[in-house]
Protein backbone atom coordinates (compact mmCIF):
# COMPACT_ATOMS: atom_id res chain seq x y z
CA UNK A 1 188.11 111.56 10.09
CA UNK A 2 186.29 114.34 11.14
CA UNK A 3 184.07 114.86 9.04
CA UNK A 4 183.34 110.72 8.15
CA UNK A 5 181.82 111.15 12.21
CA UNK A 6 179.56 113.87 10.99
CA UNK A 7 176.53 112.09 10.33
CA UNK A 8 173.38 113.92 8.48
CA UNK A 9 170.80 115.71 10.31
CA UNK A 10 167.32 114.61 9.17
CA UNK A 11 164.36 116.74 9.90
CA UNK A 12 160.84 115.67 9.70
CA UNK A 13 157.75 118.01 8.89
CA UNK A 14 154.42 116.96 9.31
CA UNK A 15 151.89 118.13 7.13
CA UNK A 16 149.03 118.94 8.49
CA UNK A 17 145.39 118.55 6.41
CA UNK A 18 143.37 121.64 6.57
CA UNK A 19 140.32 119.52 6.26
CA UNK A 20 138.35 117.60 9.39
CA UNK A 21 137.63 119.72 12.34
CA UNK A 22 140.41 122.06 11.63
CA UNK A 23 139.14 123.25 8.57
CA UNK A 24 136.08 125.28 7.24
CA UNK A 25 133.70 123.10 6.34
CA UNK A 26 131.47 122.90 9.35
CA UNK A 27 130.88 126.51 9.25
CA UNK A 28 129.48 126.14 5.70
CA UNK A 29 126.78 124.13 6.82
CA UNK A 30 126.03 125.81 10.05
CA UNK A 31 125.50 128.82 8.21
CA UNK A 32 123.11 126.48 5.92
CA UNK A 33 121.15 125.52 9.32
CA UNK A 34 120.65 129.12 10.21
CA UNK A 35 119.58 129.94 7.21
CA UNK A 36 117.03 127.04 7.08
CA UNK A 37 115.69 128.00 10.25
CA UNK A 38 115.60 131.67 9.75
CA UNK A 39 113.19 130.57 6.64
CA UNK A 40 111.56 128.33 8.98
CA UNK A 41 110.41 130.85 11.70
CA UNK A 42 109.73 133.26 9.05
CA UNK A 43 106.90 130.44 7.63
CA UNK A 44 105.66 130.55 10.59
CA UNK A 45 105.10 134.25 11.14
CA UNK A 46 103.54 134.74 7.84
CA UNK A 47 100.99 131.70 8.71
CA UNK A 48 100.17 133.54 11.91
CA UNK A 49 99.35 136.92 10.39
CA UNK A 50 98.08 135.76 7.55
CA UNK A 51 94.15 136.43 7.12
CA UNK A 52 92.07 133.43 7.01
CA UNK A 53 90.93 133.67 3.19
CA UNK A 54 94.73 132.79 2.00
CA UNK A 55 95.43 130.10 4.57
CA UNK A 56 91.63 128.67 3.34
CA UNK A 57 93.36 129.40 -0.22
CA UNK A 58 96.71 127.65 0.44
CA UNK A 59 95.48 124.69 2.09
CA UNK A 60 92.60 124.21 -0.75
CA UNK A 61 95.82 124.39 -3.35
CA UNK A 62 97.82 122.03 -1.71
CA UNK A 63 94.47 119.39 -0.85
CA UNK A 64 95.22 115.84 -2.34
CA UNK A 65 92.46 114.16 -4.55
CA UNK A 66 90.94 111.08 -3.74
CA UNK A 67 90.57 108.60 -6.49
CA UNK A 68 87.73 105.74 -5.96
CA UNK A 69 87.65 102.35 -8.66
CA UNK A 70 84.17 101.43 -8.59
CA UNK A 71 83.33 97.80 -9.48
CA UNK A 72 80.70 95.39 -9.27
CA UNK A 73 82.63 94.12 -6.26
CA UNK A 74 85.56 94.51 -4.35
CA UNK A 75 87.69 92.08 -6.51
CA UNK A 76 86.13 93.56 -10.02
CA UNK A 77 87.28 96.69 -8.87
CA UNK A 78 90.97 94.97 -8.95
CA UNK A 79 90.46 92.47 -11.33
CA UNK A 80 87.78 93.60 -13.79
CA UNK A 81 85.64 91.17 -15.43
CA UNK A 82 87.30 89.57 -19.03
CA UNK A 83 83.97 90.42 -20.62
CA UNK A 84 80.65 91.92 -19.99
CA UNK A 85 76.93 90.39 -20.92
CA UNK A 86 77.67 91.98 -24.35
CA UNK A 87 80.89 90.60 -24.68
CA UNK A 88 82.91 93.53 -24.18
CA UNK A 89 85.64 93.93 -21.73
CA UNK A 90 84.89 97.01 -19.46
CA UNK A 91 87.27 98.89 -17.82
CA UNK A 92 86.78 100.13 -14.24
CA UNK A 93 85.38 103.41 -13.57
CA UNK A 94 88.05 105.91 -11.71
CA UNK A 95 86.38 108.76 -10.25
CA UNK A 96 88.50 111.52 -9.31
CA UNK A 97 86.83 113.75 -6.43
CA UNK A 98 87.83 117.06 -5.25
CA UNK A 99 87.50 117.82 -1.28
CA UNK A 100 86.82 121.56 -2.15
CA UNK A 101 87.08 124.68 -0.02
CA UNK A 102 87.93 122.84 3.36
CA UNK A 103 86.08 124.09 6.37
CA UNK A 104 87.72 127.22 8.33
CA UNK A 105 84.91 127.52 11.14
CA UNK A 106 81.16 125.87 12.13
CA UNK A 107 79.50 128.52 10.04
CA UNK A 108 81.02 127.06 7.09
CA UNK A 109 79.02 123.92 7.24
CA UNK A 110 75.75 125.59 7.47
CA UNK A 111 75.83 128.31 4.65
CA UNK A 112 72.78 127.04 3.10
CA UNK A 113 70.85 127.35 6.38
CA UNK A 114 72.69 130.72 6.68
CA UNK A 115 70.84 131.92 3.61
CA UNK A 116 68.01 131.02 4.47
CA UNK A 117 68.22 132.96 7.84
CA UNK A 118 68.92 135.80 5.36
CA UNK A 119 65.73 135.39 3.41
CA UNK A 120 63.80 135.04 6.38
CA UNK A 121 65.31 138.13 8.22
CA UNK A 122 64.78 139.94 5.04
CA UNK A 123 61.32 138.79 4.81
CA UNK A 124 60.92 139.93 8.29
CA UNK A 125 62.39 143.33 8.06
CA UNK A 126 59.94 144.20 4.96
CA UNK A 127 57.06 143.04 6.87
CA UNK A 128 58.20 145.42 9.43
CA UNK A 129 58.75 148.73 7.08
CA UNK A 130 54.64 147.73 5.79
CA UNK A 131 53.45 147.26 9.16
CA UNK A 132 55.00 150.67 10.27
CA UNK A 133 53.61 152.44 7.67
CA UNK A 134 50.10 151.13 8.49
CA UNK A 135 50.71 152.28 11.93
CA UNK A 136 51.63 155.64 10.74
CA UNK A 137 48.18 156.01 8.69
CA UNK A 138 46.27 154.57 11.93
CA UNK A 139 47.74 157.08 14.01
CA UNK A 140 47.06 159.99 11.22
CA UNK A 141 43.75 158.75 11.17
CA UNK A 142 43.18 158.70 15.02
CA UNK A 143 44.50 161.78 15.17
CA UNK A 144 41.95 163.31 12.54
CA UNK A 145 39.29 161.60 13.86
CA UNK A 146 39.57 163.08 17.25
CA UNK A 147 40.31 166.77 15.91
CA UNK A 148 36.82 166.75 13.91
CA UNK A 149 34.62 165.68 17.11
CA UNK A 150 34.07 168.02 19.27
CA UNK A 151 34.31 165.64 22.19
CA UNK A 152 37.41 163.69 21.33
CA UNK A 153 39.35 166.89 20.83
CA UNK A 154 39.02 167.95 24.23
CA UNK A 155 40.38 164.30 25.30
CA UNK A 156 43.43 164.99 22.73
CA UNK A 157 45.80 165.12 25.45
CA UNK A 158 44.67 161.74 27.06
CA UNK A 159 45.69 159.71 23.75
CA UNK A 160 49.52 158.84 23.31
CA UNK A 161 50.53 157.15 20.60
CA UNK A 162 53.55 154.99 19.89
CA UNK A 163 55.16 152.62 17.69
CA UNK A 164 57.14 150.03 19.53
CA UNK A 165 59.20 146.85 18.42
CA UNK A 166 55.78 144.79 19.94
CA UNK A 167 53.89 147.54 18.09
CA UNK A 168 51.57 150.22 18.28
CA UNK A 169 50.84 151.25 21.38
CA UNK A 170 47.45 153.45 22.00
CA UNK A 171 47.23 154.50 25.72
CA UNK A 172 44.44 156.21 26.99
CA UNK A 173 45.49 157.88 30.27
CA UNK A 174 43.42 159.69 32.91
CA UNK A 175 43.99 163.07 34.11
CA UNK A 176 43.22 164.89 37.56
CA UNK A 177 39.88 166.04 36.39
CA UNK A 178 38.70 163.66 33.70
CA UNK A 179 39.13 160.02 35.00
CA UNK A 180 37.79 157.52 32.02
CA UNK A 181 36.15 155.09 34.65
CA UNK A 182 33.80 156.35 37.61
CA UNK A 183 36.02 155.89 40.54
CA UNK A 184 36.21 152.20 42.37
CA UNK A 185 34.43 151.02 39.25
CA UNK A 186 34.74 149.77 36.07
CA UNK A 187 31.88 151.66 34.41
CA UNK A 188 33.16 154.16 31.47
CA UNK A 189 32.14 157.83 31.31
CA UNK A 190 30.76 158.77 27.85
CA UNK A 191 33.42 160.59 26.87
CA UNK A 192 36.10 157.27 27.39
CA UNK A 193 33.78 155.12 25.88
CA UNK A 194 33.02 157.14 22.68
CA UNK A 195 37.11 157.90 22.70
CA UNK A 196 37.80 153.85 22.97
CA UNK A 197 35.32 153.27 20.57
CA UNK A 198 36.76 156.08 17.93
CA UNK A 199 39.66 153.44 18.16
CA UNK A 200 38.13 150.57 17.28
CA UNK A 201 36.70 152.18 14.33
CA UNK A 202 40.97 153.29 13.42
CA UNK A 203 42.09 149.49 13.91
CA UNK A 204 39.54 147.65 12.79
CA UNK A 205 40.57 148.46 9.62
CA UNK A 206 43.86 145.99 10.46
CA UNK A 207 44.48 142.53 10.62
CA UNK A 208 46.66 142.56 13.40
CA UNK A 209 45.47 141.13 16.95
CA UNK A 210 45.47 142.98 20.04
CA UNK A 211 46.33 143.44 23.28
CA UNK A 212 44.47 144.89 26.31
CA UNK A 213 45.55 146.11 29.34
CA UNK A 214 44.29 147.72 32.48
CA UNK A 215 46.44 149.65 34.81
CA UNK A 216 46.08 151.42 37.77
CA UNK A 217 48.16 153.52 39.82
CA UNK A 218 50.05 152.67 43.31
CA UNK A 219 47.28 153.58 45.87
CA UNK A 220 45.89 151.06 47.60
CA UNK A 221 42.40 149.39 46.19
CA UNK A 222 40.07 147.46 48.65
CA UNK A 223 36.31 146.72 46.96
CA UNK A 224 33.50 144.52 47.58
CA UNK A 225 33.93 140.79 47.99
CA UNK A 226 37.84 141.16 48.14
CA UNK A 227 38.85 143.36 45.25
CA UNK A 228 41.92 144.72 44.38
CA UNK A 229 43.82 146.47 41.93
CA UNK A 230 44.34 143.42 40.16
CA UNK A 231 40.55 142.53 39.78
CA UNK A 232 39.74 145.82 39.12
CA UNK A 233 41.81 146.64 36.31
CA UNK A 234 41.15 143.44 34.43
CA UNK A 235 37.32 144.59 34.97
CA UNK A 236 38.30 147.99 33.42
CA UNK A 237 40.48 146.38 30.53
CA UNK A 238 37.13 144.14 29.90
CA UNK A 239 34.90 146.90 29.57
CA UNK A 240 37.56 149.00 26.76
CA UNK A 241 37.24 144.74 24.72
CA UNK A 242 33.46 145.41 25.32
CA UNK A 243 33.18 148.72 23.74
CA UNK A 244 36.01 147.64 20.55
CA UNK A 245 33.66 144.06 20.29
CA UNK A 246 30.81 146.88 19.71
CA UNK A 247 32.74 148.88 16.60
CA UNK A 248 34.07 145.95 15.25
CA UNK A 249 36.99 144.32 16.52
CA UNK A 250 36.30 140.45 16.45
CA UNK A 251 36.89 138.02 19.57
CA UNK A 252 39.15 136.39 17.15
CA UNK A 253 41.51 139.85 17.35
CA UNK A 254 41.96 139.84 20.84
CA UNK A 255 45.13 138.32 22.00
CA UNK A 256 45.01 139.01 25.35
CA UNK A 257 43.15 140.76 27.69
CA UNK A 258 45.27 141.70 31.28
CA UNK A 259 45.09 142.92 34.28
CA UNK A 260 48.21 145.11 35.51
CA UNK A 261 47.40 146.91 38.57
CA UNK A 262 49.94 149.16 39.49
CA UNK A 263 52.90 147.09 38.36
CA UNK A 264 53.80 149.21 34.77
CA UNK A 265 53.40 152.75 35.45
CA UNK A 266 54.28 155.55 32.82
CA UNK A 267 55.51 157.39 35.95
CA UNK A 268 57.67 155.40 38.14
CA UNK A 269 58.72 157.87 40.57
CA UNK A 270 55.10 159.11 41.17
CA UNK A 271 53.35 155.58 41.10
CA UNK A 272 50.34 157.82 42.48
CA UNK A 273 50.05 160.22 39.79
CA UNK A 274 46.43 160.17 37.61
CA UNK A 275 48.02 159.42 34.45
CA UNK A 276 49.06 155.55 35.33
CA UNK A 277 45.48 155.23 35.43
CA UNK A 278 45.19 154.15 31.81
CA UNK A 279 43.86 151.71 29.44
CA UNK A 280 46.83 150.43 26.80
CA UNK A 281 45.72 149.00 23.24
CA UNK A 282 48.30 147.67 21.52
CA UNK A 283 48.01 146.75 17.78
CA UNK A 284 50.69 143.73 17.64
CA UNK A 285 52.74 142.76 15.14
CA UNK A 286 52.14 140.13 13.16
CA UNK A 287 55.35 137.61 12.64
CA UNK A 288 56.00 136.14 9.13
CA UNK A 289 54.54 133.17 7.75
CA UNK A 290 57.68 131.29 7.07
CA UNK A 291 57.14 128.70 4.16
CA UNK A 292 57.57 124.80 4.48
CA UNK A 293 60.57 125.02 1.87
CA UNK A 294 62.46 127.82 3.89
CA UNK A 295 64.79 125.21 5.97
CA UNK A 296 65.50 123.32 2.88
């Protein structure tokens, strides 16, 4: 009887899936999101240090084409025509364009106009190397000039000579005991004026147009009827376009012809000193002729 009253023991196991969010899965495709975003973030550090010629390269690669069906109207270009005046049936034309290099910066769009910048600076620059050169042989020839007269040579040290970006610069300066102009006045001694006109003889062999100038230096100026500095050194830069008119120079050569009183002197920190007195000649530069089919 004892053992009919034992009665089985039944034990249940549950088996548990090692799928779902127990299992391994997930971590297979969060590793698959780092990894895509690791590539990601590495895209777009090489697009930020990449120079601009391969990101103009890459986007011209990867540029779509445009594709245009030209009719005789907008429903031929859908529907063509059955038949033509010859009684053909065309087909529609498909025109396949290419956007090109695209754009990377405003300069882009103008590259023709930037070449011809580039002509014209090149242009410029050999006008430039010819006009210095004809400087050069004015000054060599100024120079020589005054060595072989007695009476320029002793003046030698009154002439400075200079080529500028305006041009050439010829300054005839005074010195304590050999003013150019009688004093107050603007009448030349005979040794300025034959100096002066030794160079209008040197630049009258040029085209180039010039420019005169009178300065004087910093003291003060009072003459008849209200003069000043300013009158009187326009007077004095007159009389030097007198004297050139006389060797040669044409009115049609003279730029300008100014007055600068004591504004522009060679020494600034002794506006009183002689040599400020001066008379400046300068043999100007003559800017290209640029031709009616540069811009285009």
């Amino acid at each position: 009887m004892a053992d009919d009253d034992k009665k089985p023991i039944i034990k249940k196991v549950k088996k548990v899936d090692g799928g779902g969010a127990h299992g391994g899965a997930w971590k297979v495709a969060y590793a698959d999101f780092v990894t895509a975003m690791m590539a990601f973030f590495m895209l777009l550090w090489l697009l930020n240090v990449a120079p601009p010629e391969t990101l103009a390269g890459l986007a011209d690669y990867f540029s779509p084409t445009s594709a245009a069906v030209i009719g005789k109207t907008g429903s031929d270009s859908i529907n063509p025509p059955s038949e033509d005046a010859e009684g053909m049936n065309p087909s529609p034309l498909v025109i396949i364009s290419d956007p090109g290099k695209p754009q990377t910066g405003p300069s882009e769009g103008k590259e023709k106009g930037g070449k011809g910048d580039s002509k014209l600076d090149e242009l410029a620059e050999r006008i430039k190397d010819q006009e210095d050169l004809a400087f050069e042989d004015l000054q060599e020839q100024l120079r020589l000039a005054i060595q072989q007269s007695p009476q320029l040579s002793e003046m030698s040290d009154q002439v400075i000579m200079e080529i500028t970006d305006e041009g050439m610069k010829i300054q005839l300066v005074d010195k304590d005991r050999r003013a150019m102009f009688k004093s107050g006045t603007d009448d030349l001694y005979g040794y300025a004026k034959a100096m002066i006109a030794a160079v209008g003889e040197s630049v009258a062999t040029l085209p180039n147009r010039l420019t005169i100038e009178g300065h004087t230096d910093g003291g003060a100026f009072s003459g008849p009827n209200g003069m000043t500095n300013w009158e009187l050194s326009a007077d004095r830069a007159n009389a030097a376009r007198r004297v050139l008119d006389e060797t040669g120079v044409t009115n049609d050569r003279i730029a300008e012809v100014i007055g600068k009183a004591s504004t522009d002197p060679i020494f600034p920190d002794n506006p009183f000193k002689s040599e400020n007195r001066r008379i400046t000649v300068l043999v100007l530069r003559e800017a290209p002729v640029v031709p009616p089919s540069a811009g285009n």
